[in-house]
Protein backbone atom coordinates (compact mmCIF):
# COMPACT_ATOMS: atom_id res chain seq x y z
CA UNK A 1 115.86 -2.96 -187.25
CA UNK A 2 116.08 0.29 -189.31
CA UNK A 3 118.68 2.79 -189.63
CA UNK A 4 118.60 4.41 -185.66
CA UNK A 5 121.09 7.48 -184.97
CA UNK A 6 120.28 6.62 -181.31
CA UNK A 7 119.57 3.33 -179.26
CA UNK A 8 118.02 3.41 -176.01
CA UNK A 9 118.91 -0.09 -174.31
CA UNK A 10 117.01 -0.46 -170.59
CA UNK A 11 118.13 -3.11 -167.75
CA UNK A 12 114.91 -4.07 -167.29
CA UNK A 13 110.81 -3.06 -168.51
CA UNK A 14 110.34 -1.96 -165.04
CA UNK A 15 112.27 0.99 -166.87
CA UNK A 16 110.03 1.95 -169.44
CA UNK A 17 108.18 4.00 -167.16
CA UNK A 18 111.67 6.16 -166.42
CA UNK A 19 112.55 6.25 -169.96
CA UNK A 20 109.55 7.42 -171.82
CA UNK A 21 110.34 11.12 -171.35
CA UNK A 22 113.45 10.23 -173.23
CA UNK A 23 111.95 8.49 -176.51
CA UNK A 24 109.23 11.28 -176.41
CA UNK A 25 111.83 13.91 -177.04
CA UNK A 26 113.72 11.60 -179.30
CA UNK A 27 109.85 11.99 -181.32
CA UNK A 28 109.31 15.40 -181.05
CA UNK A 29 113.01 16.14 -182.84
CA UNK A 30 112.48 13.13 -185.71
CA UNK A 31 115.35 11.01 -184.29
CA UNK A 32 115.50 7.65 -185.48
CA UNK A 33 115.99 5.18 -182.58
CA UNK A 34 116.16 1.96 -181.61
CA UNK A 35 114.51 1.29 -177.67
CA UNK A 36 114.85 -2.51 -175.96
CA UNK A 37 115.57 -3.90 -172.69
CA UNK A 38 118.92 -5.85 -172.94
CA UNK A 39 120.99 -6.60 -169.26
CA UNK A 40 124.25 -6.36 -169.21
CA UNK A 41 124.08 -9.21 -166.46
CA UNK A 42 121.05 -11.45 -167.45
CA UNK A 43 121.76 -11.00 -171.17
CA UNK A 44 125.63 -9.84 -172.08
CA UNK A 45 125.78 -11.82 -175.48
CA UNK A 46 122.62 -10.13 -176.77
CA UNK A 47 123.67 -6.33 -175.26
CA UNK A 48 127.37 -7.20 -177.12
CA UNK A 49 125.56 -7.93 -180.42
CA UNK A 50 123.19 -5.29 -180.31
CA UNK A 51 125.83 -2.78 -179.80
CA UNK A 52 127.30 -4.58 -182.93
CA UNK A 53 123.94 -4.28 -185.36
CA UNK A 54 123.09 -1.12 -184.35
CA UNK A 55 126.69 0.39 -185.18
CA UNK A 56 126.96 -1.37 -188.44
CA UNK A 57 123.38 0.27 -189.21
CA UNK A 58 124.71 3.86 -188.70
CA UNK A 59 123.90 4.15 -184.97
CA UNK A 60 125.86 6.97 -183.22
CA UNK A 61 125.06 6.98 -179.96
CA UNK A 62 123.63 5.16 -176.97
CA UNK A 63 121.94 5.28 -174.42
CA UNK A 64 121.55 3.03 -171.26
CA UNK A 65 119.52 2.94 -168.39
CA UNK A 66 119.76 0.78 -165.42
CA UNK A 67 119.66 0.60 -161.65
CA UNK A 68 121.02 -1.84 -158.69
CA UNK A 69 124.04 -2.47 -159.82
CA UNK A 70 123.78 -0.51 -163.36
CA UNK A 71 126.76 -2.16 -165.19
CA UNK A 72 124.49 -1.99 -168.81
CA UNK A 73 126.22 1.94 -169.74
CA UNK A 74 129.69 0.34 -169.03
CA UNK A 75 129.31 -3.13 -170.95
CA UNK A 76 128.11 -1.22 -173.94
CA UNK A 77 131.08 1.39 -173.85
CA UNK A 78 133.56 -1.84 -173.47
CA UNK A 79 131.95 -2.77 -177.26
CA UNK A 80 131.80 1.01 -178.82
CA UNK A 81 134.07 3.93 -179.13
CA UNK A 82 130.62 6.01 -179.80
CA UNK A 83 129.13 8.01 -177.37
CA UNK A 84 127.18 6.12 -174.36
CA UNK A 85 125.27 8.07 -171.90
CA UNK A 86 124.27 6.77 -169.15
CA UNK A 87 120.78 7.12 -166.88
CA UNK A 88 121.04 5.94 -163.06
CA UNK A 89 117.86 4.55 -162.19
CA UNK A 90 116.57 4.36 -158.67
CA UNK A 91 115.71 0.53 -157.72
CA UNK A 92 116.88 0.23 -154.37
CA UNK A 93 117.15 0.53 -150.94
CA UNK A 94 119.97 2.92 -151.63
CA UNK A 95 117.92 5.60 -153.59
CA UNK A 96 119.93 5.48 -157.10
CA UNK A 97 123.25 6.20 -155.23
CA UNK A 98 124.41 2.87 -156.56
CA UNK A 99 123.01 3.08 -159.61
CA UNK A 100 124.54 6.18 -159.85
CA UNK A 101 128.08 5.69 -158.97
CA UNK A 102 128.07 2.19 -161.37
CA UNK A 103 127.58 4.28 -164.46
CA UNK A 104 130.01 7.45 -163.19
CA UNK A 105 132.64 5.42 -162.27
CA UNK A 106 134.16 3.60 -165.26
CA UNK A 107 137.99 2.68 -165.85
CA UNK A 108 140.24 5.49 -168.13
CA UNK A 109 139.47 4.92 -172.10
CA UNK A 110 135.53 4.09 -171.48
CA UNK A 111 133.88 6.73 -170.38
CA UNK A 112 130.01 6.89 -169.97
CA UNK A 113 128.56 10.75 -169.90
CA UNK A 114 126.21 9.92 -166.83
CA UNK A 115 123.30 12.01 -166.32
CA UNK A 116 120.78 12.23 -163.64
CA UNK A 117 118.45 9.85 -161.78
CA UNK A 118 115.39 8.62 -163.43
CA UNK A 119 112.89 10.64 -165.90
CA UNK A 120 115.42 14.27 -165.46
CA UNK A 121 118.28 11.94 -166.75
CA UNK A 122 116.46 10.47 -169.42
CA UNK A 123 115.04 13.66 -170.93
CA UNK A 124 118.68 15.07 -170.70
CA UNK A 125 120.20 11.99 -172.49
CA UNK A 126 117.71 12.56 -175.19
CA UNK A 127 118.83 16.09 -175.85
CA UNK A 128 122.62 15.03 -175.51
CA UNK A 129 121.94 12.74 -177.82
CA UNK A 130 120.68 15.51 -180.00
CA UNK A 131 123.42 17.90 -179.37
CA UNK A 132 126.08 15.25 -180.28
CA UNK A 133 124.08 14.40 -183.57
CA UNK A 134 123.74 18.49 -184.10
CA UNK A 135 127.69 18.55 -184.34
CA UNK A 136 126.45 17.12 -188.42
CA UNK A 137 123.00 18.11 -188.51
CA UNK A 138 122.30 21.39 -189.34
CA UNK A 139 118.42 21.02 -189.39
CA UNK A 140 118.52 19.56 -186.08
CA UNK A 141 120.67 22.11 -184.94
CA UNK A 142 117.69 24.64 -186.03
CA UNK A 143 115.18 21.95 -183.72
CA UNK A 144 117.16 21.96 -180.86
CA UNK A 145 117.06 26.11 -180.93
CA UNK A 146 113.46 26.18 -181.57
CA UNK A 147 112.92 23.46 -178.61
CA UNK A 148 115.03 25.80 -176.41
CA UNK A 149 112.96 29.18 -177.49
CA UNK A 150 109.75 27.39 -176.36
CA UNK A 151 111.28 26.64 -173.01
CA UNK A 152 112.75 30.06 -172.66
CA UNK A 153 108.62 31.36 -173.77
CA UNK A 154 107.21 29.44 -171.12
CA UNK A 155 109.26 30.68 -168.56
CA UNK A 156 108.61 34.35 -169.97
CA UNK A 157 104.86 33.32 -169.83
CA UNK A 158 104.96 32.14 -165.97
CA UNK A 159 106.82 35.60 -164.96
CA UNK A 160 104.03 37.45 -167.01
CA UNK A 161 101.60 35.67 -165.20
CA UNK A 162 103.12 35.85 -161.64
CA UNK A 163 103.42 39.20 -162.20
CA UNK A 164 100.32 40.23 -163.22
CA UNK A 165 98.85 38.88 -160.09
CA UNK A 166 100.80 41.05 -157.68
């Protein structure tokens, strides 16, 4: 394990899928991370001393992704007092809805910034993530500004081209 500023814990590998967008941005801005599947039901001893390893190596914040029940965001905010963000993911009958009040819903003292469902909330943890690293990063303050001029081009490109076909 190397020195991560962000870890990306998922419930499950069916999440990978959901998550990607998140490590790709995570990439594109140099962000060291750290991204495994660790269940806060099926494996709470390894989640607790992951949170542990990865803090001790400099980690700063995390972020955790599950569905059904989606108690992963709060057992790793019972073990930290850094961030933890949390991504709902759909995996049930119930369209994310539980998934997505699990991870909003946590007791006074351990909050979890929850984001939206599925590959939306995991590109908007990543850039959280960012923004909360930014706070002491001045170069990735100039990234996340140069990231946010591209979107703002693109749009400026679709009008052009909208309007030019009127």
């Amino acid at each position: 394990m190397s020195c991560p500023k962000v870890a990306v814990f998922m419930g499950s590998i069916s999440d990978k899928d959901k998550m990607q967008p998140c490590i790709d941005i995570l990439k594109k801005l140099e962000i060291p991370y750290h991204f495994t599947v660790s269940s806060a039901h099926r494996t709470p001893e390894r989640t607790a001393r992951l949170v542990g390893e990865l803090e001790e190596k400099g980690c700063e914040v995390f972020i955790c992704a599950a569905g059904l029940a989606a108690h992963l965001a709060g057992a790793v905010a019972a073990k930290t007092i850094k961030p933890v963000l949390g991504v709902p993911i759909c995996g049930s009958p119930l369209g994310g809805m539980d998934a997505m009040l699990a991870t909003v819903q946590m007791p006074p003292g351990f909050p979890v910034g929850t984001l939206a469902l599925d590959k939306v909330g995991a590109r908007n943890a990543a850039w959280m993530a960012a923004q909360i690293l930014a706070l002491h990063d001045e170069s990735l303050t100039e990234k996340i500004k140069a990231a946010r001029q591209e979107f703002v081009a693109k749009v400026e490109e679709a009008a052009a081209e909208i309007e030019a076909e009127n």
